[in-house]
Each structure stands twice: as C-alpha cells, then as structure tokens.
Protein backbone atom coordinates (compact mmCIF):
# COMPACT_ATOMS: atom_id res chain seq x y z
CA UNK A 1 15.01 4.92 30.76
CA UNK A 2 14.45 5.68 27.21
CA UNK A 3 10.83 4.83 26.06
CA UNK A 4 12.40 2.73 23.25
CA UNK A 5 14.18 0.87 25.80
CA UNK A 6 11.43 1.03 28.49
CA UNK A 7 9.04 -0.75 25.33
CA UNK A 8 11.95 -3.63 24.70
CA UNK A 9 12.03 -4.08 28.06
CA UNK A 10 8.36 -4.89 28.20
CA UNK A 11 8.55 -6.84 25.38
CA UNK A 12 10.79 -8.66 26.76
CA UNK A 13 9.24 -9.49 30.08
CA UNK A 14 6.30 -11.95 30.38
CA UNK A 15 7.22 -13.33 26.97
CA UNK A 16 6.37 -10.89 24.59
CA UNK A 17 2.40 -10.09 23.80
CA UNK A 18 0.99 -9.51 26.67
CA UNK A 19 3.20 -6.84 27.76
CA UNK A 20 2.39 -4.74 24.97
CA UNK A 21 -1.37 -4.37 26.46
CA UNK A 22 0.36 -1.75 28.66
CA UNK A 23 1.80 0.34 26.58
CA UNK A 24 1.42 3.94 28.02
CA UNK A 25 0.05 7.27 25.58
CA UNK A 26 3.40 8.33 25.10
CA UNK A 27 4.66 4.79 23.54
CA UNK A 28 1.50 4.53 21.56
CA UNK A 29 2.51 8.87 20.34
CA UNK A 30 5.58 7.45 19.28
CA UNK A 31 4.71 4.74 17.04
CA UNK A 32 1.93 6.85 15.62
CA UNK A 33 4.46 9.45 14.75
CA UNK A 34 7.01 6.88 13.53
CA UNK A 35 4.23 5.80 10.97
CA UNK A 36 4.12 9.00 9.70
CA UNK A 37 7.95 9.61 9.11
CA UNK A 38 7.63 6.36 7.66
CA UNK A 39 5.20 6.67 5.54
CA UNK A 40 6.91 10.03 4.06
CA UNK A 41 9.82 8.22 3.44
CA UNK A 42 8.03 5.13 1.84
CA UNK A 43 6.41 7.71 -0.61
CA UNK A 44 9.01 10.24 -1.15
CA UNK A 45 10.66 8.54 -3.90
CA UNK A 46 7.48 7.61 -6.09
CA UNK A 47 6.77 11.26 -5.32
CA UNK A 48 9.69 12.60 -7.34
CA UNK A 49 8.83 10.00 -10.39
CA UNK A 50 5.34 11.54 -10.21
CA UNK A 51 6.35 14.76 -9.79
CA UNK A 52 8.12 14.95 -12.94
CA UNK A 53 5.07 13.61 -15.07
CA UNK A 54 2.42 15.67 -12.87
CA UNK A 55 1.03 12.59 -11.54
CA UNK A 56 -0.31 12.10 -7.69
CA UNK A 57 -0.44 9.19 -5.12
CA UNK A 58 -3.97 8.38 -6.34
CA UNK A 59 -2.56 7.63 -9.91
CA UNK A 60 0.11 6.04 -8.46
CA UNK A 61 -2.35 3.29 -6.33
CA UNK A 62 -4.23 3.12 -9.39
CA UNK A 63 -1.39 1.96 -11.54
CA UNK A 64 -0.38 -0.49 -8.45
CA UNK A 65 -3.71 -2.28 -8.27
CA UNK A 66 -4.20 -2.23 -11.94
CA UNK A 67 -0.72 -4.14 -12.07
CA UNK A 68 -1.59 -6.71 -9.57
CA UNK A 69 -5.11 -7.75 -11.39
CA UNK A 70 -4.73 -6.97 -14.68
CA UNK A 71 -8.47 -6.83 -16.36
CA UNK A 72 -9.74 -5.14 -12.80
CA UNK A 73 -13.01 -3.37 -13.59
CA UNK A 74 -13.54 -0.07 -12.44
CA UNK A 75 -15.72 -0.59 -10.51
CA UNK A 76 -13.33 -3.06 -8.26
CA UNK A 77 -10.75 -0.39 -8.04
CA UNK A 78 -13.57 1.87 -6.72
CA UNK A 79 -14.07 -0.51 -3.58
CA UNK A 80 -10.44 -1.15 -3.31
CA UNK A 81 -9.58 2.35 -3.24
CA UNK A 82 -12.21 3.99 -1.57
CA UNK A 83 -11.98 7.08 -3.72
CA UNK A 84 -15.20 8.73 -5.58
CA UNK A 85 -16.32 7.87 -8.81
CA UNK A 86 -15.15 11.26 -9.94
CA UNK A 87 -12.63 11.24 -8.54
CA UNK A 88 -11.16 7.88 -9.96
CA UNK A 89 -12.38 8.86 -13.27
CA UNK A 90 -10.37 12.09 -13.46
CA UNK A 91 -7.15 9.73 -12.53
CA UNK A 92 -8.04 7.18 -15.11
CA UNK A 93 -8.66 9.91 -17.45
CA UNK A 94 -5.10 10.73 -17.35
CA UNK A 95 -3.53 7.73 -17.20
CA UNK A 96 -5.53 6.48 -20.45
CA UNK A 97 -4.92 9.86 -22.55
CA UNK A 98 -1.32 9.68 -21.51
CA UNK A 99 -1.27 6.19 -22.67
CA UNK A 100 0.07 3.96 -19.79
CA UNK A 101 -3.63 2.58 -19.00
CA UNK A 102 -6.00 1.40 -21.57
CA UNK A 103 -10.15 0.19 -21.05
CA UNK A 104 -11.19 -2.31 -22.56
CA UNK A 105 -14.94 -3.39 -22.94
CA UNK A 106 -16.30 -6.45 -21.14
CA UNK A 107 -17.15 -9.70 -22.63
CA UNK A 108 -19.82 -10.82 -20.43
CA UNK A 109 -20.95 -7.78 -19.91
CA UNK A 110 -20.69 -4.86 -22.31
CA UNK A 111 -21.42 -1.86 -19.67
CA UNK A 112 -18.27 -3.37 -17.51
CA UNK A 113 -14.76 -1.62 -18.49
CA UNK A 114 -11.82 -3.80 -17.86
CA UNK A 115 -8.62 -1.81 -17.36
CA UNK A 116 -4.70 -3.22 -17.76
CA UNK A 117 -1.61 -1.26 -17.87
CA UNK A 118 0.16 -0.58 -21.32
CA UNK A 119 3.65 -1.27 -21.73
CA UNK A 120 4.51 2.37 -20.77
CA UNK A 121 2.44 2.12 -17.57
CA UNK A 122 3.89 -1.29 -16.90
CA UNK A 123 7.10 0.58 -17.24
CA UNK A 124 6.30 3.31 -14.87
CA UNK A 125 4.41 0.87 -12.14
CA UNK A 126 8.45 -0.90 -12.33
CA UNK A 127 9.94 2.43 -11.51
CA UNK A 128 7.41 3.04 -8.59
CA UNK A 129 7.41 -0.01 -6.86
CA UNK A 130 11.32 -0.62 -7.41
CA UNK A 131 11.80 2.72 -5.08
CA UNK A 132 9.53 1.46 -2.49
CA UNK A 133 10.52 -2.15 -2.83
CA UNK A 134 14.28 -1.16 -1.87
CA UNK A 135 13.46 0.62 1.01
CA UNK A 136 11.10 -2.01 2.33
CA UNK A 137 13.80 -4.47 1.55
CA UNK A 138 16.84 -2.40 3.27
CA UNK A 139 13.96 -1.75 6.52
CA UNK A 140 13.33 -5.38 6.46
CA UNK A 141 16.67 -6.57 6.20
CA UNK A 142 17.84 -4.23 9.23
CA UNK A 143 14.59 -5.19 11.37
CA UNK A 144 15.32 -8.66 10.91
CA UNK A 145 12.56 -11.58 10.03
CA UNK A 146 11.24 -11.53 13.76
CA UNK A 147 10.14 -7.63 13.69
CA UNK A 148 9.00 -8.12 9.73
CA UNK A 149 6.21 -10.62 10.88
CA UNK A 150 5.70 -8.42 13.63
CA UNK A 151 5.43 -5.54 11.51
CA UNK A 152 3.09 -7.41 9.30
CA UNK A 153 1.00 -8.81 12.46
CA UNK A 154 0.45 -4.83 13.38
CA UNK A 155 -0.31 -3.72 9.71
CA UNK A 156 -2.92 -5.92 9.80
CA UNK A 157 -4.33 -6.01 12.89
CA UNK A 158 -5.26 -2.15 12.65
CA UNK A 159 -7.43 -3.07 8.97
CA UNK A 160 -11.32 -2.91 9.47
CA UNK A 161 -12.42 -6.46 8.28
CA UNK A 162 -13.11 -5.22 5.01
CA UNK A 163 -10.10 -3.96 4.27
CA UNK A 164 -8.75 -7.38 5.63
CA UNK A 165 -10.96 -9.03 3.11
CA UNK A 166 -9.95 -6.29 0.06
CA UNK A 167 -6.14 -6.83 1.31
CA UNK A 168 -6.66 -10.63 0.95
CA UNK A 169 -8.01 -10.53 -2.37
CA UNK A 170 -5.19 -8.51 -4.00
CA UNK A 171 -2.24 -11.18 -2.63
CA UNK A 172 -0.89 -12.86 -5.54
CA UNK A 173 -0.76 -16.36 -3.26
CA UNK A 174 -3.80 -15.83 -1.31
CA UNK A 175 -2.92 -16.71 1.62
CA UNK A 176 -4.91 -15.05 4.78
C-alpha cells in the first residue's frame, strides 16, 4: 500500500485525528517535501512579475502587508516580517524610488513613518496576489472545503504563538 493511501486509510479509521498521531517518518518526509513543491509553485508566478522589474520575495511581502494595513509603520512591518532593519530599508528604498510605495510622516508622532502603496504599487500588489490567488483557488476548489479547513488547521498549528498573534492581526475580519 501506497503511503498516500496507507495515510487515508488512517485517517479514516478511528474517526479522523487521532490517527494522524501515528504518522510514521516517511509520511511526515512526504508532506514536508510536498510543502516545498508547493511552495515553489505558489511563488513561481509572482517570481516572473518580479523578475521582470528586478524585484525579490522580500519586496513582494512588503508590498502584501503594506496592502493589507495601509498606514503600517515601519517599524510594524519589521516585527511582521522578521527581516533586519537594513535589510527592510534597502527593500523600501526601492519600492519608494521606483514609486509604488510612498512614507509618509506620523501625526502623533513625527519620528514614526507611515507607509501605503501608490497607485502603481497597488497595481503591482493586484498582479501578485491575482497569480497566487488563482492557484489557491483552483487547489482549494480540487481539495474540497473539508481538506481547505484542514489545510488551514495545519498552517496554523505549526505558527509559534507569535506568529499566531502577528497572523491574527493582519486578517481583515479578525477572527482567531
């Protein structure tokens, strides 16, 4: 038997969850490298849209969390990325010269910069996440709604608790 098969029919023993406790090295090898693959093809076509304007995956996260709070400070996008400050300021360098990010100066408090996309960058964020949204979408639709809380139950379960947290804060309906 198959270890795909030899998981499902685990699964679907003993009802489900508790089964999965047993999962043997070469099951758990399998769905480590299926991450992988799957990750390469989540990011393969953002990759080409970067490619072509010399742009990485860390600009690409930047413009994503920038989108989803507008008027994030930098510092916030720090924490939520887990980069370096350098680092974060060579890809907001960029993105600002090139004209798809802009900083603005805080009200409260004059030292804070607020960043927001411009209407190129909003543009570009649309290309992005259009790519990735379709092949989520086509996974999703072929997994069925079942596996896509499952899915999500995994995703989740493998975050530290502050990633949890930083994950929680960026949903637009903040839900847990």
């Amino acid at each position: 038997m198959s270890d795909d098969r030899a998981m499902a029919a685990q699964m679907g023993a003993a009802g489900g969850g508790e089964s999965l406790l047993f999962l043997t090295d070469e099951q758990l090898r399998k769905g480590i490298e299926a991450m992988f693959f799957a990750y390469r093809g989540f990011t393969a076509d953002p990759d080409r849209i970067l490619a072509e304007l010399e742009y990485g995956r860390a600009h690409h996260r930047a413009i994503h969390f920038i989108n989803r709070q507008p008027g994030l400070t930098v510092s916030t996008l720090l924490t939520v990325l887990g980069v370096t400050k350098q680092s974060l300021n060579r890809v907001l360098r960029t993105l600002i010269e090139d004209g798809l990010v802009e900083s603005r100066v805080g009200r409260r408090d004059k030292r804070e910069r607020h960043l927001h996309l411009t209407e190129r960058g909003a543009d570009l964020e649309r290309r992005l996440s259009e790519a990735q949204r379709g092949r989520m979408r086509a996974a999703y639709r072929t997994a069925g709604p079942q596996a896509v809380a499952g899915f999500r139950q995994v995703l989740e379960a493998m975050m530290d608790p502050e990633l949890m947290r930083q994950f929680n804060s960026t949903r637009a309906d903040g839900a847990p």
